[in-house]
Protein backbone atom coordinates (compact mmCIF):
# COMPACT_ATOMS: atom_id res chain seq x y z
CA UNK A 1 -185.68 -122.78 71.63
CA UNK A 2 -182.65 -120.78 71.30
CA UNK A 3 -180.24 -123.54 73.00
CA UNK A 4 -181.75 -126.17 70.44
CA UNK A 5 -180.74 -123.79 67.37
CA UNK A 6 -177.35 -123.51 68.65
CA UNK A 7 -176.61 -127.39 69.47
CA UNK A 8 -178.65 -128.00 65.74
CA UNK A 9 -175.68 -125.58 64.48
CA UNK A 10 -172.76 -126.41 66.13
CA UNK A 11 -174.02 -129.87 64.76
CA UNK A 12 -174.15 -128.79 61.56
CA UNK A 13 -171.10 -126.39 61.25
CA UNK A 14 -168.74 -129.63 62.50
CA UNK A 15 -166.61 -131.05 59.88
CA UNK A 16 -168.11 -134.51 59.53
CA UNK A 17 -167.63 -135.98 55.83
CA UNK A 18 -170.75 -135.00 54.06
CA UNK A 19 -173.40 -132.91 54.16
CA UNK A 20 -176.13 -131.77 57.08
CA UNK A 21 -178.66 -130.52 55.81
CA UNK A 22 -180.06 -131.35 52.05
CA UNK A 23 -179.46 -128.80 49.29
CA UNK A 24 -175.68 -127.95 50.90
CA UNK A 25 -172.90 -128.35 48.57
CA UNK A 26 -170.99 -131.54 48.73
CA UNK A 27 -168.34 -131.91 51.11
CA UNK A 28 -165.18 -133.90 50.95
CA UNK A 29 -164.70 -136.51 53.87
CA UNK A 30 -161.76 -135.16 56.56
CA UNK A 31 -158.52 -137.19 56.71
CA UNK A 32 -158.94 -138.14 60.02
CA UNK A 33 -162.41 -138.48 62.70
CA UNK A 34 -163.12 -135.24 63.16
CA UNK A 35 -163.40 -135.28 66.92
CA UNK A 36 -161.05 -136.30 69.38
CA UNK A 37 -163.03 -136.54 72.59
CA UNK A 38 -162.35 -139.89 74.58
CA UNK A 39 -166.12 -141.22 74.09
CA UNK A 40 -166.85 -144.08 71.66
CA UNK A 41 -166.91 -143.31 68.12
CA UNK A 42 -170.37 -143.35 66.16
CA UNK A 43 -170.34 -143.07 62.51
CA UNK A 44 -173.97 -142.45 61.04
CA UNK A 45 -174.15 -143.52 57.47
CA UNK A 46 -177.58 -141.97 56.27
CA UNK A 47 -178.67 -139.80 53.63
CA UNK A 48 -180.99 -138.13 55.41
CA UNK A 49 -179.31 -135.13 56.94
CA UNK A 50 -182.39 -134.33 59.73
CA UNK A 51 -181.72 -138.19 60.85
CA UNK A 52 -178.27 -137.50 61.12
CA UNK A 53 -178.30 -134.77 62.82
CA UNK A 54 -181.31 -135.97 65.35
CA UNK A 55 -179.55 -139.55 65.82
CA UNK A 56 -176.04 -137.51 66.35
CA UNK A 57 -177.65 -135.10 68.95
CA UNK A 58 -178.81 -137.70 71.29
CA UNK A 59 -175.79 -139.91 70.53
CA UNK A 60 -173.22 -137.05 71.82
CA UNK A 61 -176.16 -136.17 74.66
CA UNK A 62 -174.99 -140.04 75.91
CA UNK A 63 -171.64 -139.59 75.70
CA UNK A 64 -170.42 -140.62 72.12
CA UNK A 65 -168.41 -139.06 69.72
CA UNK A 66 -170.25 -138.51 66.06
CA UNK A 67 -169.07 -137.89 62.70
CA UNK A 68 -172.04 -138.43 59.79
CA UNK A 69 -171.66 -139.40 55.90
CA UNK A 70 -174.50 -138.42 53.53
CA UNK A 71 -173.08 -141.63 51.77
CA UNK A 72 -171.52 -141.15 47.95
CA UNK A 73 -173.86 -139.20 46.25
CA UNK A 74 -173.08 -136.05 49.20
CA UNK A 75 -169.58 -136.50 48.33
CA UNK A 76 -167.54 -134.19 45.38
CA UNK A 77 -166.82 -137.58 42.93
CA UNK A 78 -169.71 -138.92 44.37
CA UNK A 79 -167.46 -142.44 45.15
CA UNK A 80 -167.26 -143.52 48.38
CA UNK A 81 -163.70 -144.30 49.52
CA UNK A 82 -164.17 -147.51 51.15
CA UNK A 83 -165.84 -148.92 47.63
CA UNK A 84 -163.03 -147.20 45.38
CA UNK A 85 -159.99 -147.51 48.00
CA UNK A 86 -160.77 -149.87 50.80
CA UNK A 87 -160.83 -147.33 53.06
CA UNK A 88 -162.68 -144.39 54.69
CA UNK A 89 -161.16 -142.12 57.20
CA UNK A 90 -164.61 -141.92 59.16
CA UNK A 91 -165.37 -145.95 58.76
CA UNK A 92 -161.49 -146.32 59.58
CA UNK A 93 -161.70 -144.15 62.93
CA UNK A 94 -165.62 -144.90 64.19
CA UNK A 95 -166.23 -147.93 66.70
CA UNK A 96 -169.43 -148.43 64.92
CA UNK A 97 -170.70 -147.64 62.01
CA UNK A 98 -174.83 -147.47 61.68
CA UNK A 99 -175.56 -147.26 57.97
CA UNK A 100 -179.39 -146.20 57.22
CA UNK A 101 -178.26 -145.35 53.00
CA UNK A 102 -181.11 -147.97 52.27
CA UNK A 103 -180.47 -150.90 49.56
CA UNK A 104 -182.50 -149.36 46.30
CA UNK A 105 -179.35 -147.63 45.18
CA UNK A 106 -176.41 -149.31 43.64
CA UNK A 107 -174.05 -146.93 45.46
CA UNK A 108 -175.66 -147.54 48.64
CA UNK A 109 -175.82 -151.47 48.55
CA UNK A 110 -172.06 -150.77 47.44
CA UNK A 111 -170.97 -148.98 50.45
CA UNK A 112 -173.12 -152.09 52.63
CA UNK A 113 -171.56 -154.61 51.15
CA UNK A 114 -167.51 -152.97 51.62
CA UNK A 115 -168.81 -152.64 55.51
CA UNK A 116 -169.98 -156.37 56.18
CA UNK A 117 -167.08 -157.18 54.22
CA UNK A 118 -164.87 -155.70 56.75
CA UNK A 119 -166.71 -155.57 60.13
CA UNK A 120 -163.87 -157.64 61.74
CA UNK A 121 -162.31 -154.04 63.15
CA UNK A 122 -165.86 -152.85 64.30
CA UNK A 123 -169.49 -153.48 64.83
CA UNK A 124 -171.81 -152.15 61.98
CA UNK A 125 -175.53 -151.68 62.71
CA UNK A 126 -177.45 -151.62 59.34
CA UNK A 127 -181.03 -150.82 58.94
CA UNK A 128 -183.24 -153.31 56.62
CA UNK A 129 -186.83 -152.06 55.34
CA UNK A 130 -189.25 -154.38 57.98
CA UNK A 131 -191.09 -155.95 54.97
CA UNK A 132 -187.58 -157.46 53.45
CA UNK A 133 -185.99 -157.91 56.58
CA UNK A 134 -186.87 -161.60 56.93
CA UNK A 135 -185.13 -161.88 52.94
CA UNK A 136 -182.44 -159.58 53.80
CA UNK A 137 -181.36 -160.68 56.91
CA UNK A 138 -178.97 -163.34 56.09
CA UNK A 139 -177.48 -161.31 53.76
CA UNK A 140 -175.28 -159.55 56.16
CA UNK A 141 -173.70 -162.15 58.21
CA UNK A 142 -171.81 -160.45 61.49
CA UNK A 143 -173.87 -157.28 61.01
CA UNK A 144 -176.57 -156.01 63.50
CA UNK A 145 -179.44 -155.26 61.77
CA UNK A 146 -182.30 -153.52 62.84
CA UNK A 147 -185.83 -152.50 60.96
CA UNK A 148 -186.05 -149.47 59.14
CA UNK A 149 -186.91 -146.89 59.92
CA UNK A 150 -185.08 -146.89 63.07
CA UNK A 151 -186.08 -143.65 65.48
CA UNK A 152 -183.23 -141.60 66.24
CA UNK A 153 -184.11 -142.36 70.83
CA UNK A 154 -183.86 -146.19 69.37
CA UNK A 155 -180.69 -145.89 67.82
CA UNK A 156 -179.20 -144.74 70.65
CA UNK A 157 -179.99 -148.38 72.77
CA UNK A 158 -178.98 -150.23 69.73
CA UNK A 159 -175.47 -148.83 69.76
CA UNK A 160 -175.13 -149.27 73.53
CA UNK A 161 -176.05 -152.93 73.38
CA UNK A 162 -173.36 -153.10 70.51
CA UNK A 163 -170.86 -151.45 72.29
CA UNK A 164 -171.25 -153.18 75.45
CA UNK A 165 -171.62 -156.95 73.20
CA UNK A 166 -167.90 -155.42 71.96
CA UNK A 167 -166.44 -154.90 75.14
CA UNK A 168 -167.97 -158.21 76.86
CA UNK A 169 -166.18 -159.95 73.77
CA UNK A 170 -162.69 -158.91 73.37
């Protein structure tokens, strides 16, 4: 039990754009990824922080590199910097992005739509509520999208199969 609490804080204590765990103070994002391990880069868009830091733990457990938003609302101005600037440090630096913010909120379907806009650089896995997926998934044309809610042991196949799809098509 002990060795869980420390990996949940190291998790939690990284610099990674947003916060954790909900009811912590808004973070800004970093300038740069916040890791610099040689692993593929995972970027975890959710705004729940247990997800993130679940999905994160068994993404780094095989062999990737993590940094987590809470998406705008865990952020100071509560803008996210690839709506308002066209650019994200995390988004800029990740080799996928998996965004689980959900489509009810303005801000969130924001933040989707500036991904699929400009996946070209990477692959971005987004998760679609399974009674709307059928409606919803046309709407995000070179996007991997997967039924919400995705488990955190599931996520970690779905981003293999993306990153290996990547590599097999340079």
């Amino acid at each position: 039990m002990e060795g869980m609490r420390n990996l949940r804080d190291s998790f939690r204590s990284r610099p990674h754009g947003s916060s954790s765990r909900a009811g912590d103070a808004p973070q800004p994002l970093p300038e740069e990824w916040p890791t610099s391990g040689d692993g593929p880069r995972v970027l975890i868009e959710n705004a729940d922080g247990a997800f993130r830091w679940a999905a994160g733990s068994l993404l780094e457990s095989a062999g990737y590199e993590v940094a987590s938003c809470g998406g705008p609302h865990s952020l100071p101005d509560g803008r996210c910097p690839l709506v308002t600037d066209g650019s994200c440090p995390l988004v800029d630096g990740a080799d996928v992005v998996v965004n689980g913010l959900g489509i009810r909120d303005p801000a969130h379907r924001a933040v989707l739509a500036a991904l699929c806009a400009d996946n070209e650089d990477r692959p971005v896995v987004v998760e679609l509520p399974q009674p709307q997926f059928a409606a919803l998934h046309a709407d995000f044309p070179g996007c991997r999208t997967v039924h919400f809610p995705v488990r955190p042991g599931d996520l970690v196949a779905v981003v293999d199969e993306v990153i290996l799809a990547e590599r097999a098509d340079p």
